[in-house]
C-alpha atoms as a PDB file:
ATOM      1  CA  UNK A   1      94.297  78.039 201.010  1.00  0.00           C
ATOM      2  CA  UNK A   2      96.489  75.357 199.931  1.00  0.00           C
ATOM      3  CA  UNK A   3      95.027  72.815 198.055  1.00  0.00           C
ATOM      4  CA  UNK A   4      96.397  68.557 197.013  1.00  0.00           C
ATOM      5  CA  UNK A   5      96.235  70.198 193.196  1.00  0.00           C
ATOM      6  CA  UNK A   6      98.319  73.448 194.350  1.00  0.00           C
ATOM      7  CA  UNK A   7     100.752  71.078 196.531  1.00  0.00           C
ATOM      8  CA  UNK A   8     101.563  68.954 193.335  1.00  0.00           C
ATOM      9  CA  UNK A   9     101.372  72.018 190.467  1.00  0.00           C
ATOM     10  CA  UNK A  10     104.031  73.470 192.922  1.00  0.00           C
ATOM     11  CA  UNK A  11     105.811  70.604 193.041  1.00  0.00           C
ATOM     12  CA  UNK A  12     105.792  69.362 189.465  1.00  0.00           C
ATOM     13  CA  UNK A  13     107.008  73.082 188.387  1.00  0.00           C
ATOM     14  CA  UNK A  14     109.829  73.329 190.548  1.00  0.00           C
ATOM     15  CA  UNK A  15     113.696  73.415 190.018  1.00  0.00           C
ATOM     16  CA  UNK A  16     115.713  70.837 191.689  1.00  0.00           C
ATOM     17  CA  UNK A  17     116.762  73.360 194.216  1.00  0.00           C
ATOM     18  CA  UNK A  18     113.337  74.612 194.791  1.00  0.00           C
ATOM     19  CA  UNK A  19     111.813  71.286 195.002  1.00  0.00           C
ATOM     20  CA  UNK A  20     114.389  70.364 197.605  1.00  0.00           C
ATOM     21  CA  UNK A  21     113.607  73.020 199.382  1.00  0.00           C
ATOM     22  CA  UNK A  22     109.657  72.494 199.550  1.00  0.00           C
ATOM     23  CA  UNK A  23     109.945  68.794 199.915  1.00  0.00           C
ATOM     24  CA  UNK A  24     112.374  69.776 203.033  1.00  0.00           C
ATOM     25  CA  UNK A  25     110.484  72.194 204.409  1.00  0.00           C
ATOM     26  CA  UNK A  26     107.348  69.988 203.984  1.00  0.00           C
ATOM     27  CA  UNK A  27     108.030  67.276 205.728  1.00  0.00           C
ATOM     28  CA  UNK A  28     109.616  69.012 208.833  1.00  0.00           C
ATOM     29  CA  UNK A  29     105.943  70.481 209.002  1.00  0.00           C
ATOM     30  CA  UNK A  30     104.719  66.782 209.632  1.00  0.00           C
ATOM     31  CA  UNK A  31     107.919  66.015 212.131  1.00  0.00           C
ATOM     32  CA  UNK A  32     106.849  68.750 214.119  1.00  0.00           C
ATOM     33  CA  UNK A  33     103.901  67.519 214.025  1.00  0.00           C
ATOM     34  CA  UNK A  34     104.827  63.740 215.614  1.00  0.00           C
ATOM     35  CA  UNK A  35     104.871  63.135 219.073  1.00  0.00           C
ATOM     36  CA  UNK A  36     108.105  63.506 221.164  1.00  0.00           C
ATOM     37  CA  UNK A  37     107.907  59.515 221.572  1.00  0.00           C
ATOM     38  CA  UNK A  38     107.509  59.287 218.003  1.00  0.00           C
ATOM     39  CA  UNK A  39     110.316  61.662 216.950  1.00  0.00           C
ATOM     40  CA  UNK A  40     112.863  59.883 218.898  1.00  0.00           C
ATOM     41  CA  UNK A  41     111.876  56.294 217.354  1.00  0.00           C
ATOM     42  CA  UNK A  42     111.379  58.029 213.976  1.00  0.00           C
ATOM     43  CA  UNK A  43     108.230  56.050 214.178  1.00  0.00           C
ATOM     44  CA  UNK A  44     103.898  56.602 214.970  1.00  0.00           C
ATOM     45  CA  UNK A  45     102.850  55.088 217.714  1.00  0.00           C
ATOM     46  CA  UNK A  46      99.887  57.408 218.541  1.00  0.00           C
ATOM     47  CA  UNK A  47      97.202  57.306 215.990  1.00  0.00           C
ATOM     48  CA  UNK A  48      95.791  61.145 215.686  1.00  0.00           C
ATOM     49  CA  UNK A  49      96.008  62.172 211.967  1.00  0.00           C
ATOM     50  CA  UNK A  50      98.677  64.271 212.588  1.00  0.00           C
ATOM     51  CA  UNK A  51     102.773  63.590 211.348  1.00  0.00           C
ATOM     52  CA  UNK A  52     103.290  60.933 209.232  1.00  0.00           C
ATOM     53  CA  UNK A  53     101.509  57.562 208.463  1.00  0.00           C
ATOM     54  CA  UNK A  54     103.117  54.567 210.297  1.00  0.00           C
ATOM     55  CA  UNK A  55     104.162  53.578 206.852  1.00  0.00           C
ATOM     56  CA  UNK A  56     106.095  56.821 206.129  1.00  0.00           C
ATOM     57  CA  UNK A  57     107.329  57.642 209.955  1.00  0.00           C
ATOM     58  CA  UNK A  58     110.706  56.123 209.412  1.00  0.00           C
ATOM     59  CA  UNK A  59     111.501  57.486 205.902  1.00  0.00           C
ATOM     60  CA  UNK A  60     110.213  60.736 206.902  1.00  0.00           C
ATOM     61  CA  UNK A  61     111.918  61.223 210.270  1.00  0.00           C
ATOM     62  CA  UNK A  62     115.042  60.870 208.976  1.00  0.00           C
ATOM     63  CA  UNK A  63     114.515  62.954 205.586  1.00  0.00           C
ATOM     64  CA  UNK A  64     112.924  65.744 208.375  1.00  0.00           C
ATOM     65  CA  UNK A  65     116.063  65.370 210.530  1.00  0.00           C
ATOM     66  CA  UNK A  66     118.385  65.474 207.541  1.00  0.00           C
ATOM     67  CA  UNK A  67     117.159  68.775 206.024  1.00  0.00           C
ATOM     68  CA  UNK A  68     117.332  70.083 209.732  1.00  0.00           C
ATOM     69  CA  UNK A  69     120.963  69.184 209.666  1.00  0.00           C
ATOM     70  CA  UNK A  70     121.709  70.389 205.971  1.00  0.00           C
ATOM     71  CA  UNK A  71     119.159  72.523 204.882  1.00  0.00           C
ATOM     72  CA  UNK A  72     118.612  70.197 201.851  1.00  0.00           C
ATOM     73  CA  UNK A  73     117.893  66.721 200.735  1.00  0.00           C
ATOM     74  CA  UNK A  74     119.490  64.645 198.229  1.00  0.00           C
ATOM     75  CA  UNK A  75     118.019  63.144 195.105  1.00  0.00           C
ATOM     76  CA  UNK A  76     116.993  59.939 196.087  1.00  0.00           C
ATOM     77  CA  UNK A  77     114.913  61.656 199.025  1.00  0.00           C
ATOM     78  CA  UNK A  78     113.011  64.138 197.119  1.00  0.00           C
ATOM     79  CA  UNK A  79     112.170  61.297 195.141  1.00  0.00           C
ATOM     80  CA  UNK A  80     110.818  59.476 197.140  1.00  0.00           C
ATOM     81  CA  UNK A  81     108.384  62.171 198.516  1.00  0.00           C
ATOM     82  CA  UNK A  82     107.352  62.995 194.882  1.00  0.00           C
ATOM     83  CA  UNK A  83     106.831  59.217 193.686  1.00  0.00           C
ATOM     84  CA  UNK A  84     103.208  59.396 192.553  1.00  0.00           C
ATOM     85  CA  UNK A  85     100.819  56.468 193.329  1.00  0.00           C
ATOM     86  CA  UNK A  86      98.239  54.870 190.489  1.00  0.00           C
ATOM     87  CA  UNK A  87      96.271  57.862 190.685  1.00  0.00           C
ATOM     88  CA  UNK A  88      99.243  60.424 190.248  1.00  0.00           C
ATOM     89  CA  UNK A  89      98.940  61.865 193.769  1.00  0.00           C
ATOM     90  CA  UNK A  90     102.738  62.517 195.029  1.00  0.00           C
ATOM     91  CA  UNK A  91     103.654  60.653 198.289  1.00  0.00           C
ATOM     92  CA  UNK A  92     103.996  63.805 200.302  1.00  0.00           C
ATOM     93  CA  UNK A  93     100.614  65.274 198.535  1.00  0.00           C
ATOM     94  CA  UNK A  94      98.874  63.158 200.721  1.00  0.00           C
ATOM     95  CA  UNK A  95      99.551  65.480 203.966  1.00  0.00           C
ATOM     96  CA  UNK A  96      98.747  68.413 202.069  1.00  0.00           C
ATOM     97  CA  UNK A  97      95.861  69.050 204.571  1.00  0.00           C
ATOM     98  CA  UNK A  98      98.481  69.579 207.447  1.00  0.00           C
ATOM     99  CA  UNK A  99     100.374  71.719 205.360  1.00  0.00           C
ATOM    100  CA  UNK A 100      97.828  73.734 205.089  1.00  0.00           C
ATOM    101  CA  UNK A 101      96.875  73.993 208.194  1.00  0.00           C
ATOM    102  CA  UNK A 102     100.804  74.830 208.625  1.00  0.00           C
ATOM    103  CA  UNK A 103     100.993  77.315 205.930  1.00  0.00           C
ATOM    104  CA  UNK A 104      97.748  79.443 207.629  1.00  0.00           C
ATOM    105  CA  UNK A 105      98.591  79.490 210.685  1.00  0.00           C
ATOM    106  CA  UNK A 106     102.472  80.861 209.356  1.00  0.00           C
ATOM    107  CA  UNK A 107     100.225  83.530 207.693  1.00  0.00           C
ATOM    108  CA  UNK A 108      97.663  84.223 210.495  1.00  0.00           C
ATOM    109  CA  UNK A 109     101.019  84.313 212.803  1.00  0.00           C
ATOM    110  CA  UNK A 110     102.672  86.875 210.013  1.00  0.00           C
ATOM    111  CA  UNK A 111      99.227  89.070 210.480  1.00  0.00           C
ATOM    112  CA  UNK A 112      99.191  89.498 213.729  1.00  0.00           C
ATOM    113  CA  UNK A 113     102.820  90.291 213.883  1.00  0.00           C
ATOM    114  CA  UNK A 114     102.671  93.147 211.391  1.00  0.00           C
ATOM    115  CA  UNK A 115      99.478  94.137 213.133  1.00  0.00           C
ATOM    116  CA  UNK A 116     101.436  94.778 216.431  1.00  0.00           C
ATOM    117  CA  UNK A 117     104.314  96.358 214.738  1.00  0.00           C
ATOM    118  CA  UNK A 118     101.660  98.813 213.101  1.00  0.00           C
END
């Protein structure tokens, strides 16, 4: 299970390319997450705990839509996801519940597959 302290040990430890890489991958997780309404106005309109916070909709649509396009992210948008706040929590730690939920249902998804290929 994927823990806020996991999420940020994974983070802080990474190489540039790595961290790219989970900071891409990581916030496509919460774009797939936003509405349809939301993902064409790179904005949240619908208040259900799930995507991004109003306050990081815009930022994070179009870092989500970049990596999509690129499959990376430059500097100055991985840094903004890892900023830490007063507390040291990283900007994009804060959805580390829905990326957990993300990462086991990947895994469940990967069980059940090898299960059936068995």
């Amino acid at each position: 299970m994927l823990t806020k302290q996991m999420l940020n040990e994974m983070i802080r430890t990474a190489d540039d390319r790595k961290l790219a890489q989970i900071v891409g991958r990581a916030v496509c997780v919460l774009f797939r997450n936003q509405t349809d309404s939301e993902k064409s106005s790179n904005s949240t309109n619908v208040l259900n705990s799930e995507g991004f916070t109003a306050a990081d909709a815009r930022q994070g649509s179009i870092t989500a839509k970049y990596f999509f396009k690129h499959g990376t992210l430059l500097d100055w948008q991985v840094a903004l996801w890892t900023k830490t706040d007063s507390r040291g929590t990283m900007r994009i730690a804060k959805y580390w519940r829905q990326l957990a939920e993300a990462a086991a249902r990947k895994q469940a998804n990967r069980a059940e597959s090898e299960r059936l290929t068995a």
